[in-house]
C-alpha atoms as a PDB file:
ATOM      1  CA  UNK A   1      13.666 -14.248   6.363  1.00  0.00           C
ATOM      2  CA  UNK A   2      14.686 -11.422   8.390  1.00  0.00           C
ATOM      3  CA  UNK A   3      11.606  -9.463   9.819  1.00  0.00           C
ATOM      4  CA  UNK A   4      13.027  -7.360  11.780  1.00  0.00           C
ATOM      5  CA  UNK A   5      14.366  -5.519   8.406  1.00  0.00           C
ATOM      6  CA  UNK A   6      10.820  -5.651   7.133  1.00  0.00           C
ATOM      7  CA  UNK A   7       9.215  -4.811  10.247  1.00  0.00           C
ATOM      8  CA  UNK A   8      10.864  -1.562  10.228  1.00  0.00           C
ATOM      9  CA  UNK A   9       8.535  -0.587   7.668  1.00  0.00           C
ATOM     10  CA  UNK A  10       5.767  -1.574   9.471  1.00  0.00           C
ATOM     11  CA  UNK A  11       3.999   0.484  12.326  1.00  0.00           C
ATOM     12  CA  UNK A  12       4.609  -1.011  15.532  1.00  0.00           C
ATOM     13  CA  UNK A  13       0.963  -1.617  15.971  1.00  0.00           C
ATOM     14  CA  UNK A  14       0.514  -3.791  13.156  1.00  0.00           C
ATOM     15  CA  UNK A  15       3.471  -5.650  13.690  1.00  0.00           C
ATOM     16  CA  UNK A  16       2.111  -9.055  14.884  1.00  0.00           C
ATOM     17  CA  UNK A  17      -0.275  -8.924  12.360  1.00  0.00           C
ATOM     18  CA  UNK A  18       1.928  -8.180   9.849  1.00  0.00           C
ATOM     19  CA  UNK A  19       3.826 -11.350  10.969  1.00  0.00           C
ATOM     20  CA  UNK A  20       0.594 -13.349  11.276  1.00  0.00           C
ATOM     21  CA  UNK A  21      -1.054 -12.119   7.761  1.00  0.00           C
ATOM     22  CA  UNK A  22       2.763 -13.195   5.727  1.00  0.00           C
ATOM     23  CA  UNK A  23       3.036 -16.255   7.857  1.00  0.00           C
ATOM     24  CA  UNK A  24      -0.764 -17.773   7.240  1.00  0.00           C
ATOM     25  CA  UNK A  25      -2.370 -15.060   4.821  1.00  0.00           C
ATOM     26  CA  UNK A  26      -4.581 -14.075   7.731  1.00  0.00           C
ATOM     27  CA  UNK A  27      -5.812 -10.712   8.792  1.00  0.00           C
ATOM     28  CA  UNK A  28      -8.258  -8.415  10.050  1.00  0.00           C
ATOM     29  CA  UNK A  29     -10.094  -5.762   8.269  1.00  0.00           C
ATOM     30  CA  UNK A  30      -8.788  -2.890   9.898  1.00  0.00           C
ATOM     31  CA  UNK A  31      -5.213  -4.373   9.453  1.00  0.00           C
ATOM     32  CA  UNK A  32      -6.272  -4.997   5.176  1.00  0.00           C
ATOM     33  CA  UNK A  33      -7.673  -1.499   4.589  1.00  0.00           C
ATOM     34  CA  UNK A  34      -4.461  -0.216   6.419  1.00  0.00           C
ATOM     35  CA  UNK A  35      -2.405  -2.358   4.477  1.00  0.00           C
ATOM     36  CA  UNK A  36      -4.026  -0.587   1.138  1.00  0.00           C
ATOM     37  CA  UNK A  37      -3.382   2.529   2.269  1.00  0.00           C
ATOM     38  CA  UNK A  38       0.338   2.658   3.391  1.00  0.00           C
ATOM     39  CA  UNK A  39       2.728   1.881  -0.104  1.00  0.00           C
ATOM     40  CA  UNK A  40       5.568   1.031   3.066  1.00  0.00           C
ATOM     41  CA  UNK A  41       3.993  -1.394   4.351  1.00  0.00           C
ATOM     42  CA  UNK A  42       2.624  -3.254   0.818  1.00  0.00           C
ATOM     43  CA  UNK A  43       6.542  -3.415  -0.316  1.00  0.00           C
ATOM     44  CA  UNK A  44       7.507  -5.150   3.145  1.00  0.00           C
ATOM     45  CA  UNK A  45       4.859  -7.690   2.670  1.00  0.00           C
ATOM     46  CA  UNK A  46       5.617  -7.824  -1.143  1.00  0.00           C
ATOM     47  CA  UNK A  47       9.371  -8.521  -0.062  1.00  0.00           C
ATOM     48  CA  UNK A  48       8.601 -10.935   2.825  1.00  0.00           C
ATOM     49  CA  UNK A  49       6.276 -12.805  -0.264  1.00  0.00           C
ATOM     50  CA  UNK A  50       8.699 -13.252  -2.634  1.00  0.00           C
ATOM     51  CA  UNK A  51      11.179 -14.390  -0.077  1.00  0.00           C
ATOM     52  CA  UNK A  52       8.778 -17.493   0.795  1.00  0.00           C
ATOM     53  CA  UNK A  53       7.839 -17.873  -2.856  1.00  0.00           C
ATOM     54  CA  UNK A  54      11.607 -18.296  -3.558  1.00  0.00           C
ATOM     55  CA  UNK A  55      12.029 -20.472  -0.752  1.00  0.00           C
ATOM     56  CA  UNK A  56       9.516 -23.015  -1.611  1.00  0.00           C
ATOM     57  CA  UNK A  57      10.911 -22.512  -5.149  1.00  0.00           C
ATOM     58  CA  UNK A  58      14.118 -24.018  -4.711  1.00  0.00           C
ATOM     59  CA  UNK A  59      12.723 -26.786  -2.320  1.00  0.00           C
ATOM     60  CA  UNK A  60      10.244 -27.802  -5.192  1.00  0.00           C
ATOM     61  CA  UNK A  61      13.349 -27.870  -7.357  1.00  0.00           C
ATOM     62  CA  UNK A  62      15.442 -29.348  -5.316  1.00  0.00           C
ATOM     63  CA  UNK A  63      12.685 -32.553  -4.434  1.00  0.00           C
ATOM     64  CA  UNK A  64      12.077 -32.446  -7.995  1.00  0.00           C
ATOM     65  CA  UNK A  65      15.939 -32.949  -8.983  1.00  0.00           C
ATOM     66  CA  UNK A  66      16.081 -35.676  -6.354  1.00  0.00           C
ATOM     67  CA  UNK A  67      13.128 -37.779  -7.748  1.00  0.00           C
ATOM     68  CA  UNK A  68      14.701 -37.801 -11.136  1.00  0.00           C
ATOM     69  CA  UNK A  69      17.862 -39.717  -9.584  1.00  0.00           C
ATOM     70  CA  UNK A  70      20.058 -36.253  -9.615  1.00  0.00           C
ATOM     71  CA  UNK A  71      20.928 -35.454  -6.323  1.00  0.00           C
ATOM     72  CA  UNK A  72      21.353 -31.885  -5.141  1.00  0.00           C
ATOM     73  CA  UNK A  73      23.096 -30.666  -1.913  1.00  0.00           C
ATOM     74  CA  UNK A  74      21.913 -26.789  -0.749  1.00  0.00           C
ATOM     75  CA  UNK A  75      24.665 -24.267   0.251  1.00  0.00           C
ATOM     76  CA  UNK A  76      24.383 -20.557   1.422  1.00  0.00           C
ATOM     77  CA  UNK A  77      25.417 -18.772  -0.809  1.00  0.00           C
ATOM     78  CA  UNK A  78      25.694 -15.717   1.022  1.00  0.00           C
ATOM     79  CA  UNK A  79      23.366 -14.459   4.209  1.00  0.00           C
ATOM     80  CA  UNK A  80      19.411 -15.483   3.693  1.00  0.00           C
ATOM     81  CA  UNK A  81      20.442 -16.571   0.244  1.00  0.00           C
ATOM     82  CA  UNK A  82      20.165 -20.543  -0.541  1.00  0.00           C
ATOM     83  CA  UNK A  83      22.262 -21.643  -3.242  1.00  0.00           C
ATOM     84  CA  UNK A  84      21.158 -25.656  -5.242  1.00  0.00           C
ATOM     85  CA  UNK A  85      23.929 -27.106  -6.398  1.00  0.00           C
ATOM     86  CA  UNK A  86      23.767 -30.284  -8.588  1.00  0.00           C
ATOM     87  CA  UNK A  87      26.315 -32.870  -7.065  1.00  0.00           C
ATOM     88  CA  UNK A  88      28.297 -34.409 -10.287  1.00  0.00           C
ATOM     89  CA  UNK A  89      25.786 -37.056 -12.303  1.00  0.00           C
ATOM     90  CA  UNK A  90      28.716 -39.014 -13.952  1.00  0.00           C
ATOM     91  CA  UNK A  91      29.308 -42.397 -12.770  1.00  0.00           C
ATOM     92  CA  UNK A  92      32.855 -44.065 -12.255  1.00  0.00           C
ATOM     93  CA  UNK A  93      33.587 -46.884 -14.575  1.00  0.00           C
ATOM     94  CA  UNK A  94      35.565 -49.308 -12.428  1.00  0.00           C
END
């Protein structure tokens, strides 16, 4: 994730807590009632959210896939995009 894109939004004093509250959901009260008051700053931490949510997404899948004997190999698809791909599940008759 790339929080110096999202950290733009942000005020430069709230910046490590900004960091702190998407990283372990932590914050303090002055940093929450700012947060409900400045739209900016809600869509960076909506963004940086969704990024992780996607993220553990496609590892879920991709442990999932594996379990179920269909192996998967992750490539970037483009930048701070991760692509699954499903290796091919037919075997070789020899």
């Amino acid at each position: 994730m790339d929080y110096a894109k999202l950290l733009a939004s942000v005020p430069v004093k709230w910046h490590q807590e900004f960091v702190q509250f998407v990283a372990s959901g932590d914050a303090s009260k002055a940093f929450l009632d700012y947060l409900d008051s400045d739209t900016k700053m809600q869509a960076a931490v909506e963004q940086a959210l969704t990024a992780q949510i996607s993220a553990f997404e496609v590892r879920v899948s991709s442990r999932a896939r594996r379990r179920r004997g269909s192996p998967v190999r992750p490539t970037v698809a483009s930048v701070g995009a991760v692509k699954v791909v499903r290796k091919d599940s037919r075997r070789v008759r020899r």
